[in-house]
PDB file of N, CA and C in Angstrom:
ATOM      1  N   UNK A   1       0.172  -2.822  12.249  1.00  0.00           N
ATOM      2  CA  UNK A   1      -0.609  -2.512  13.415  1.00  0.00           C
ATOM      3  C   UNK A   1      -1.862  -1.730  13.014  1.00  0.00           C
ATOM      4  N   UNK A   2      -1.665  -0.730  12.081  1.00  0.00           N
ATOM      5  CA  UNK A   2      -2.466  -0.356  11.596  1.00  0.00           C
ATOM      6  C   UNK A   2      -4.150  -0.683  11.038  1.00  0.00           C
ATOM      7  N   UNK A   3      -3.488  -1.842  10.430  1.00  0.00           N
ATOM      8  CA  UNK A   3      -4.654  -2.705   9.522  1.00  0.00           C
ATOM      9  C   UNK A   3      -5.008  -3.387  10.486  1.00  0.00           C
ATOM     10  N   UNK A   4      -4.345  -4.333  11.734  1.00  0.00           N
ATOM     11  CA  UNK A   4      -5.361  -4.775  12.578  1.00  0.00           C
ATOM     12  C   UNK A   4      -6.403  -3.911  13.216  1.00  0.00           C
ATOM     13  N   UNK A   5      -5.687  -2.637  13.499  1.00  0.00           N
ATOM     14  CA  UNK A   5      -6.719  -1.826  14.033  1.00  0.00           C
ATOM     15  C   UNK A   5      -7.999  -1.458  13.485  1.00  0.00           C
ATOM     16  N   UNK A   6      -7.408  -1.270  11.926  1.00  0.00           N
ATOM     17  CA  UNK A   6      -8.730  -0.704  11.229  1.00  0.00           C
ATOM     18  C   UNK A   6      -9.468  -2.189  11.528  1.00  0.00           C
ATOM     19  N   UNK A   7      -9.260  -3.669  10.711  1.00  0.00           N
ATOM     20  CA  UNK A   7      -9.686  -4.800  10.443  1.00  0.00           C
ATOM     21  C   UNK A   7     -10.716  -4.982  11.694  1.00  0.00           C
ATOM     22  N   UNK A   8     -10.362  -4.517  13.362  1.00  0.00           N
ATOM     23  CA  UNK A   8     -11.209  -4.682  14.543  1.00  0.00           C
ATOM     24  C   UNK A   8     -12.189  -3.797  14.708  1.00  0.00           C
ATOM     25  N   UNK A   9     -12.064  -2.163  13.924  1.00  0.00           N
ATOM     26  CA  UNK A   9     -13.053  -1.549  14.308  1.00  0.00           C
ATOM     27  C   UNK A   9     -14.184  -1.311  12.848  1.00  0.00           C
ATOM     28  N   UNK A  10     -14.127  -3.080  12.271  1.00  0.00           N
ATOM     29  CA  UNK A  10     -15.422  -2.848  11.250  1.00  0.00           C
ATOM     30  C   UNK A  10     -14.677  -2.714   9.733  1.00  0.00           C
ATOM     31  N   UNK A  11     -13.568  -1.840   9.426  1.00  0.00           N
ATOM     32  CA  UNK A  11     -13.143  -1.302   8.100  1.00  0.00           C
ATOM     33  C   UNK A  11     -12.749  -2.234   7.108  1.00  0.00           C
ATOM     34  N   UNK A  12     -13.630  -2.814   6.372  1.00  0.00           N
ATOM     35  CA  UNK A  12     -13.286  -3.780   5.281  1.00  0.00           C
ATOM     36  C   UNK A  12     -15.214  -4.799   5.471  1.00  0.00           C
ATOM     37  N   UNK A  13     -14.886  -5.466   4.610  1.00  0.00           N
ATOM     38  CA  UNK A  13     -16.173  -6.230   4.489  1.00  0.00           C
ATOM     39  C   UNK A  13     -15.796  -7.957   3.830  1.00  0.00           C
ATOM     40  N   UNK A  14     -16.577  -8.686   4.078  1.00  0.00           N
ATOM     41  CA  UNK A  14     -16.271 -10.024   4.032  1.00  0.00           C
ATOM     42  C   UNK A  14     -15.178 -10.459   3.883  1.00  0.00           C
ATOM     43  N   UNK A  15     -14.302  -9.867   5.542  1.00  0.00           N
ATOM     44  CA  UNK A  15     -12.894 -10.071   5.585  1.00  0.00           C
ATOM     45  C   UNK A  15     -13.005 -11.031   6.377  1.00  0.00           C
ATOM     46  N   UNK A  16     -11.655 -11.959   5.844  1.00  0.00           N
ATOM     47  CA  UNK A  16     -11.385 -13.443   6.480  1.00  0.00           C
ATOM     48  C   UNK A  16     -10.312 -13.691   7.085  1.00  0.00           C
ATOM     49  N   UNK A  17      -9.600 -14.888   7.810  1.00  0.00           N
ATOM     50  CA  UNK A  17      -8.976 -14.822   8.537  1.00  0.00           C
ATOM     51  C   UNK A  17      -7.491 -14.681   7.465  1.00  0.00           C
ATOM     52  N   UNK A  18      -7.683 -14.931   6.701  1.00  0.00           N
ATOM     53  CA  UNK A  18      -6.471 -14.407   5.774  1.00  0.00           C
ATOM     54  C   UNK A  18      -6.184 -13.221   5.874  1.00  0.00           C
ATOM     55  N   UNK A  19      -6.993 -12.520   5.751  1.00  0.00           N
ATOM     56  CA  UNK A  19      -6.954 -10.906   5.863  1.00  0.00           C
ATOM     57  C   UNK A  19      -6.250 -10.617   6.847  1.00  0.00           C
ATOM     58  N   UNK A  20      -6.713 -11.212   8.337  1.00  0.00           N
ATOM     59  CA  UNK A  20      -6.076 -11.164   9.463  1.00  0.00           C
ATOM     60  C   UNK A  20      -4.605 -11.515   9.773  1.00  0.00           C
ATOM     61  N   UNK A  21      -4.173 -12.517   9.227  1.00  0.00           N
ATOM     62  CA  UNK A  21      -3.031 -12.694   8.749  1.00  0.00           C
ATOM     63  C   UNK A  21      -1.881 -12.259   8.096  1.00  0.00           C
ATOM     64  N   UNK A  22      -2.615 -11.646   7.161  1.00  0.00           N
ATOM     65  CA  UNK A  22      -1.878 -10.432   6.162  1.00  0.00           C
ATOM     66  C   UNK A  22      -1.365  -9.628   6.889  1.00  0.00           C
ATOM     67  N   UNK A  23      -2.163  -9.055   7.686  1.00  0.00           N
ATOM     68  CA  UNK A  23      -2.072  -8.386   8.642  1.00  0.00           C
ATOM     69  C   UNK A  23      -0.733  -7.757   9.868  1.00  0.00           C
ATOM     70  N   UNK A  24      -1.322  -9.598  10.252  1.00  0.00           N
ATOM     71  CA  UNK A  24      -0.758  -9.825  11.337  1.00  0.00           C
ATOM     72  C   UNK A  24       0.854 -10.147  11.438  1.00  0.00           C
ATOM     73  N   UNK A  25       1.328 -10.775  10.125  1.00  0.00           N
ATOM     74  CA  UNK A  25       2.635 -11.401  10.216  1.00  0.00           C
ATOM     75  C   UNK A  25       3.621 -10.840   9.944  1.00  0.00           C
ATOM     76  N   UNK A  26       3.398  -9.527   8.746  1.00  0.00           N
ATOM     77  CA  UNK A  26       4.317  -8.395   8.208  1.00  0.00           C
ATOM     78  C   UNK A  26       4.765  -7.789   9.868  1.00  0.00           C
ATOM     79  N   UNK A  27       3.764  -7.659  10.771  1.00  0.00           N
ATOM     80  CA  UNK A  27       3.759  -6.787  11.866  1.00  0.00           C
ATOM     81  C   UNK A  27       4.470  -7.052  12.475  1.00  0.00           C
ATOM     82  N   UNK A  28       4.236  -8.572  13.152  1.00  0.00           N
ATOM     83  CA  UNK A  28       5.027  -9.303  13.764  1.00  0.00           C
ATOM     84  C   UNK A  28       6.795  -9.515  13.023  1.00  0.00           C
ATOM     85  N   UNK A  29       7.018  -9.908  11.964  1.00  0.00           N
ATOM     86  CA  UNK A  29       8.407  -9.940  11.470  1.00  0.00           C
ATOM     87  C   UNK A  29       8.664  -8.662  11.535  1.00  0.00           C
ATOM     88  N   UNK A  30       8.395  -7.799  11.067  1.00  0.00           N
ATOM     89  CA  UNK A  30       9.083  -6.340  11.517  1.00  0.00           C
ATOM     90  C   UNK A  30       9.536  -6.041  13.106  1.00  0.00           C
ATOM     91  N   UNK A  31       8.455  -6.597  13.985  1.00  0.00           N
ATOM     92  CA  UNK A  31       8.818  -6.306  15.395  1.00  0.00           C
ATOM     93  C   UNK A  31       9.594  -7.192  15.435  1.00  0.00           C
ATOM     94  N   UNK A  32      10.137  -8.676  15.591  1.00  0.00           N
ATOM     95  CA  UNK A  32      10.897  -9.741  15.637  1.00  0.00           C
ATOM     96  C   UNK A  32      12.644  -8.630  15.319  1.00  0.00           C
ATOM     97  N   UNK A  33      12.525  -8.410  13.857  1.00  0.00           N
ATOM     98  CA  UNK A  33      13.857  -7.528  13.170  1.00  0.00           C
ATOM     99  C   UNK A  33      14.821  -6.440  13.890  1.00  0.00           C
ATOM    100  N   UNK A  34      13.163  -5.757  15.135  1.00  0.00           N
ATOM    101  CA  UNK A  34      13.893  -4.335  15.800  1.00  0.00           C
ATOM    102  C   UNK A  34      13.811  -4.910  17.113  1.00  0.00           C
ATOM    103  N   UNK A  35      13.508  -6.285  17.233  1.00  0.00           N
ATOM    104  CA  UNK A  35      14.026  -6.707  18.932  1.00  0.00           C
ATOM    105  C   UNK A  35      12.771  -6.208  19.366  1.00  0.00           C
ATOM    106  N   UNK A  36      11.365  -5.948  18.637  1.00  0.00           N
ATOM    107  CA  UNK A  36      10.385  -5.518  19.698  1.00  0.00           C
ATOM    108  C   UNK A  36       8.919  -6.558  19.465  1.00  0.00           C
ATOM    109  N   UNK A  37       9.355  -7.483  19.209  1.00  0.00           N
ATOM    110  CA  UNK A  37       7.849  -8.450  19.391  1.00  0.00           C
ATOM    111  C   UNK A  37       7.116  -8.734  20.457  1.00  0.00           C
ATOM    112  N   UNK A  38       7.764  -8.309  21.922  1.00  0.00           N
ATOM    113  CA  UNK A  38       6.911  -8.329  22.869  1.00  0.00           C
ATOM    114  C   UNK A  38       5.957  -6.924  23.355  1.00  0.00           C
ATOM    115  N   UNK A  39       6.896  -5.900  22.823  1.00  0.00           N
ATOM    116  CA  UNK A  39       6.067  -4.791  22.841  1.00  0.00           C
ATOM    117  C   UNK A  39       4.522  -5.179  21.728  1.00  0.00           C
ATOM    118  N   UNK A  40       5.074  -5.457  20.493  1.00  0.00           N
ATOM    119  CA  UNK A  40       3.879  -5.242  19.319  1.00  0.00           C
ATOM    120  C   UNK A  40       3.082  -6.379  19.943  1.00  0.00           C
ATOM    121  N   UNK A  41       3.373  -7.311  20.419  1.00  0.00           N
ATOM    122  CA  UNK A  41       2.597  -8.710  21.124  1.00  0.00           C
ATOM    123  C   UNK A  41       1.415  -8.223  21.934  1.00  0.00           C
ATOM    124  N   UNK A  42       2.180  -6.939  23.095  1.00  0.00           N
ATOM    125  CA  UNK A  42       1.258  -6.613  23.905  1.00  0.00           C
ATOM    126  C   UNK A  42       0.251  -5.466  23.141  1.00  0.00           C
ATOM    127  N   UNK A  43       0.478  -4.679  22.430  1.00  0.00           N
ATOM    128  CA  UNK A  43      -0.110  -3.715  21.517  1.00  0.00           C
ATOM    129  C   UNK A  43      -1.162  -4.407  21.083  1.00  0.00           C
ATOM    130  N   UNK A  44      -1.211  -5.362  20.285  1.00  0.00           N
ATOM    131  CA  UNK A  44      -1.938  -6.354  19.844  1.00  0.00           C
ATOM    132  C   UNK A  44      -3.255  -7.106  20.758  1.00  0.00           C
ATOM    133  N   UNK A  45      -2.737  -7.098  21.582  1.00  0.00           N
ATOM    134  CA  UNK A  45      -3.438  -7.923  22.847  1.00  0.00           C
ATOM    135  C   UNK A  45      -4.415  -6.731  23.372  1.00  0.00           C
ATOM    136  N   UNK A  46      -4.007  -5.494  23.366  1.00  0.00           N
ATOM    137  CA  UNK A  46      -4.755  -4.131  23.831  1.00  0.00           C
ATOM    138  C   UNK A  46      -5.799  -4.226  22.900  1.00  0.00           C
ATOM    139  N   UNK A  47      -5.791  -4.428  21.683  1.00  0.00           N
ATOM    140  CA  UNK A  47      -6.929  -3.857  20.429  1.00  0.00           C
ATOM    141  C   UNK A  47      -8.228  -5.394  21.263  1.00  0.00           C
ATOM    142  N   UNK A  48      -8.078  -6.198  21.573  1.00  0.00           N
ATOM    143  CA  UNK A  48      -8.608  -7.305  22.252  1.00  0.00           C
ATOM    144  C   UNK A  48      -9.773  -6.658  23.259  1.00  0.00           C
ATOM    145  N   UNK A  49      -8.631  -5.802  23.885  1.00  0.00           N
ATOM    146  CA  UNK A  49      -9.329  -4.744  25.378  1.00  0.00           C
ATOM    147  C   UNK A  49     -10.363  -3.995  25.220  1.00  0.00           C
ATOM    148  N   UNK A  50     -10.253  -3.065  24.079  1.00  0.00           N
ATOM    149  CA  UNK A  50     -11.373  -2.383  23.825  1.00  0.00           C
ATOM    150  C   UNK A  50     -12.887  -2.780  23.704  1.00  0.00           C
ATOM    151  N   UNK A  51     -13.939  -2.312  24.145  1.00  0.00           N
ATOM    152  CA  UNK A  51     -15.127  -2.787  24.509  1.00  0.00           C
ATOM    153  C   UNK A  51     -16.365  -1.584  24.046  1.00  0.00           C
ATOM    154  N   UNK A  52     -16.899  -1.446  24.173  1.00  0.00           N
ATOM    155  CA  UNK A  52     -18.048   0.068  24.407  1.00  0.00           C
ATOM    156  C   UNK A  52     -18.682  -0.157  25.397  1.00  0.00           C
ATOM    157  N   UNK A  53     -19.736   0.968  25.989  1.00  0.00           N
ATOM    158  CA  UNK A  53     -19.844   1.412  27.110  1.00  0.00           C
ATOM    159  C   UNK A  53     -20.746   0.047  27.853  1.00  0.00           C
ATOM    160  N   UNK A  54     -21.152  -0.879  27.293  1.00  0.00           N
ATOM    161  CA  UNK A  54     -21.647  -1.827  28.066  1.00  0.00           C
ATOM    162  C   UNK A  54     -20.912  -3.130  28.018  1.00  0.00           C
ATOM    163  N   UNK A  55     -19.646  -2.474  27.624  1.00  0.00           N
ATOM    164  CA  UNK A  55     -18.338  -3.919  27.864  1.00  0.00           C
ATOM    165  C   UNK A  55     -18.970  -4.727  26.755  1.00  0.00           C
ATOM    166  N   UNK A  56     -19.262  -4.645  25.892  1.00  0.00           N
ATOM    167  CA  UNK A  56     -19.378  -5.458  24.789  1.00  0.00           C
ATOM    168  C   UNK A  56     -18.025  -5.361  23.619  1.00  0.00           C
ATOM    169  N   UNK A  57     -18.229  -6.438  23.245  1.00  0.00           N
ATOM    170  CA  UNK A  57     -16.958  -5.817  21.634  1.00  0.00           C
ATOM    171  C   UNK A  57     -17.987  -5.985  20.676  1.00  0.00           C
ATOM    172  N   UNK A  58     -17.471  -5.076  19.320  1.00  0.00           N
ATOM    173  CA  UNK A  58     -18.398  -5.690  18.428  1.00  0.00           C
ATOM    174  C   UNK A  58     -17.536  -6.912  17.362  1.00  0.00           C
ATOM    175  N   UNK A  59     -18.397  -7.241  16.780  1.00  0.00           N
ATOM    176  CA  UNK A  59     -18.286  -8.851  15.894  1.00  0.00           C
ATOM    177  C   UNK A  59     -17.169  -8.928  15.416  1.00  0.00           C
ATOM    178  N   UNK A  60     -16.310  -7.688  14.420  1.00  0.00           N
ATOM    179  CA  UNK A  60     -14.885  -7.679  14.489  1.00  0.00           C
ATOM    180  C   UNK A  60     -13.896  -7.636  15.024  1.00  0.00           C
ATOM    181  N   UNK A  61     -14.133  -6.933  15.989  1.00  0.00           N
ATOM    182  CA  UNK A  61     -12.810  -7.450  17.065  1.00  0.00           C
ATOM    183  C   UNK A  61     -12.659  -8.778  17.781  1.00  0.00           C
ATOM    184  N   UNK A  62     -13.838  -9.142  18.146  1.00  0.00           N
ATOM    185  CA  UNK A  62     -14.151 -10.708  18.179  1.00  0.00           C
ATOM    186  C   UNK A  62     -13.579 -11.511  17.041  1.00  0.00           C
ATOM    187  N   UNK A  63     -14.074 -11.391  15.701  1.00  0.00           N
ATOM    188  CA  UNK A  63     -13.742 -11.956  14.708  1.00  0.00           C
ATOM    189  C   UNK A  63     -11.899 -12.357  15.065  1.00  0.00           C
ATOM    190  N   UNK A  64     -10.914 -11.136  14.879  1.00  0.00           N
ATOM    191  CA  UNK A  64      -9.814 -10.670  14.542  1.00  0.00           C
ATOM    192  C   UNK A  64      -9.193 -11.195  15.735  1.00  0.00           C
ATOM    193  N   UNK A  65      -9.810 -11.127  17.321  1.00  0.00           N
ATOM    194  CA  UNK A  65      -9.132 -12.244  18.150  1.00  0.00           C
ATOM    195  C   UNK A  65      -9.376 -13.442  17.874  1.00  0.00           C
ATOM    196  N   UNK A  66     -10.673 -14.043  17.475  1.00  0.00           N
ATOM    197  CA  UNK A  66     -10.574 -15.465  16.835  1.00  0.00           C
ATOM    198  C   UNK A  66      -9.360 -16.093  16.297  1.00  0.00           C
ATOM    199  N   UNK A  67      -9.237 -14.918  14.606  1.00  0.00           N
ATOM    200  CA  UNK A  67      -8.475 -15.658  14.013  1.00  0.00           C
ATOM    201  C   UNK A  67      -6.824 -15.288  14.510  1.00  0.00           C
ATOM    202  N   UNK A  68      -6.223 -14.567  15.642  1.00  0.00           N
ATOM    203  CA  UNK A  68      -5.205 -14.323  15.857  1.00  0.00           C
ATOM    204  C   UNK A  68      -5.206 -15.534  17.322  1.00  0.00           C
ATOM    205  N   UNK A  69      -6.388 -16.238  17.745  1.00  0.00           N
ATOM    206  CA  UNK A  69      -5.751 -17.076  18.761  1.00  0.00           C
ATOM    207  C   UNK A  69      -4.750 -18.349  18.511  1.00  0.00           C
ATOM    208  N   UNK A  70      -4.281 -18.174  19.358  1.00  0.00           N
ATOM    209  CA  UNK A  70      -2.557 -18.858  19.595  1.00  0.00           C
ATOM    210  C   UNK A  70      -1.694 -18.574  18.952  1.00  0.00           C
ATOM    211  N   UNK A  71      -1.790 -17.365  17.673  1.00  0.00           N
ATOM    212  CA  UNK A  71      -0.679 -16.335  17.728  1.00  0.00           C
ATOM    213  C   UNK A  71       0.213 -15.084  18.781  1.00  0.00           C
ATOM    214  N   UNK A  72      -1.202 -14.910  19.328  1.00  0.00           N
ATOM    215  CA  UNK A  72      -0.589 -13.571  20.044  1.00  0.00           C
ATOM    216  C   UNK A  72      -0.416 -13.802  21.431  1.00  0.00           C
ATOM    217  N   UNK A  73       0.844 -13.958  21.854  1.00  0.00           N
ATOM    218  CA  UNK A  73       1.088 -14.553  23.227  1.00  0.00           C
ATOM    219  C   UNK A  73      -0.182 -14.476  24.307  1.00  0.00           C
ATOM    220  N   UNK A  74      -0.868 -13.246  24.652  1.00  0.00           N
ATOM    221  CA  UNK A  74      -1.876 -13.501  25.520  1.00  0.00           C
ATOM    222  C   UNK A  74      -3.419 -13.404  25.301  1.00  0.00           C
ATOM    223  N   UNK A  75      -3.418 -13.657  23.914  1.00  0.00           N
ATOM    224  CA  UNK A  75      -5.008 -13.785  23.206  1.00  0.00           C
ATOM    225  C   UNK A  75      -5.892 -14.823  24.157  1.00  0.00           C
ATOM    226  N   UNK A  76      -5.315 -16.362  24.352  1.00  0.00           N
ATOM    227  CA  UNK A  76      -6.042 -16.833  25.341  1.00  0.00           C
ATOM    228  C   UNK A  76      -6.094 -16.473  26.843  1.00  0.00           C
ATOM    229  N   UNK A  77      -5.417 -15.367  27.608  1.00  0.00           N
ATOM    230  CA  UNK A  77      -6.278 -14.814  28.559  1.00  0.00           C
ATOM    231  C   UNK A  77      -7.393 -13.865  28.377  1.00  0.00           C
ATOM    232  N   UNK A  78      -7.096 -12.897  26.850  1.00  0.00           N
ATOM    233  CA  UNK A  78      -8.083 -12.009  26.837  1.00  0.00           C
ATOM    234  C   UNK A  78      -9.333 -12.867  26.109  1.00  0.00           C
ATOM    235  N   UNK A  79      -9.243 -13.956  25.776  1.00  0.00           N
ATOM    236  CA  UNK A  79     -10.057 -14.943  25.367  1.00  0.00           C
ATOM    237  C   UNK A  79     -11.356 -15.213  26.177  1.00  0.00           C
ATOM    238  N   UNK A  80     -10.288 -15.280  27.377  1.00  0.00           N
ATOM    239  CA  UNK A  80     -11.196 -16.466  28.572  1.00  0.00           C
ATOM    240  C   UNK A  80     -11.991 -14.719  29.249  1.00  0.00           C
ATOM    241  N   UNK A  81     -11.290 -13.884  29.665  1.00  0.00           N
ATOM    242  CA  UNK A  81     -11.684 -12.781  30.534  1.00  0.00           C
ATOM    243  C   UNK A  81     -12.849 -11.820  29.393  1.00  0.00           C
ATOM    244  N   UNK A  82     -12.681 -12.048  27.948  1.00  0.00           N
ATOM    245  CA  UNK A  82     -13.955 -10.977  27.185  1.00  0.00           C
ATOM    246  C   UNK A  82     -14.582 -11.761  27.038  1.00  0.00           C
ATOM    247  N   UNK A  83     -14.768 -13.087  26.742  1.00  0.00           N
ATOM    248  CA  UNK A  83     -15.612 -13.774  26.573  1.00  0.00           C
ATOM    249  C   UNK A  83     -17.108 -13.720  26.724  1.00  0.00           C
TER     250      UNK A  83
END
């Protein structure tokens, strides 16, 4: 959870969707193990939410929902609604 967080707010450089991945799947099988993948699902979906003060995201968090769409159960609503 961590590393997505950092990975959305900029921390790393000519990071790819692999990166995102790396990321993303340790996270997910760990939550799957303790019965909590819908919690970390929605956690996930929050880092999506964040915006700055003129509702913009910047390019990485964009990026990082890119490469997590149709992994994270509700990436395509926060897809269609930040768009």
């Amino acid at each position: 959870m961590a590393a997505l967080h950092w990975l959305s707010e900029k921390w790393g450089y000519q990071m790819t969707t692999g990166d995102v991945m790396e990321a993303h799947d340790p996270a997910m099988d760990a939550a799957t193990r303790l019965n909590k993948a819908e919690d970390v699902d929605e956690r996930i979906t929050l880092l999506f939410e964040v915006s700055d003060s003129a509702g913009r995201q910047n390019a990485a968090r964009q990026f990082v929902r890119q490469a997590l769409h149709g992994r994270v159960r509700d990436c395509g609503n926060v897809n269609s609604h930040l768009a």
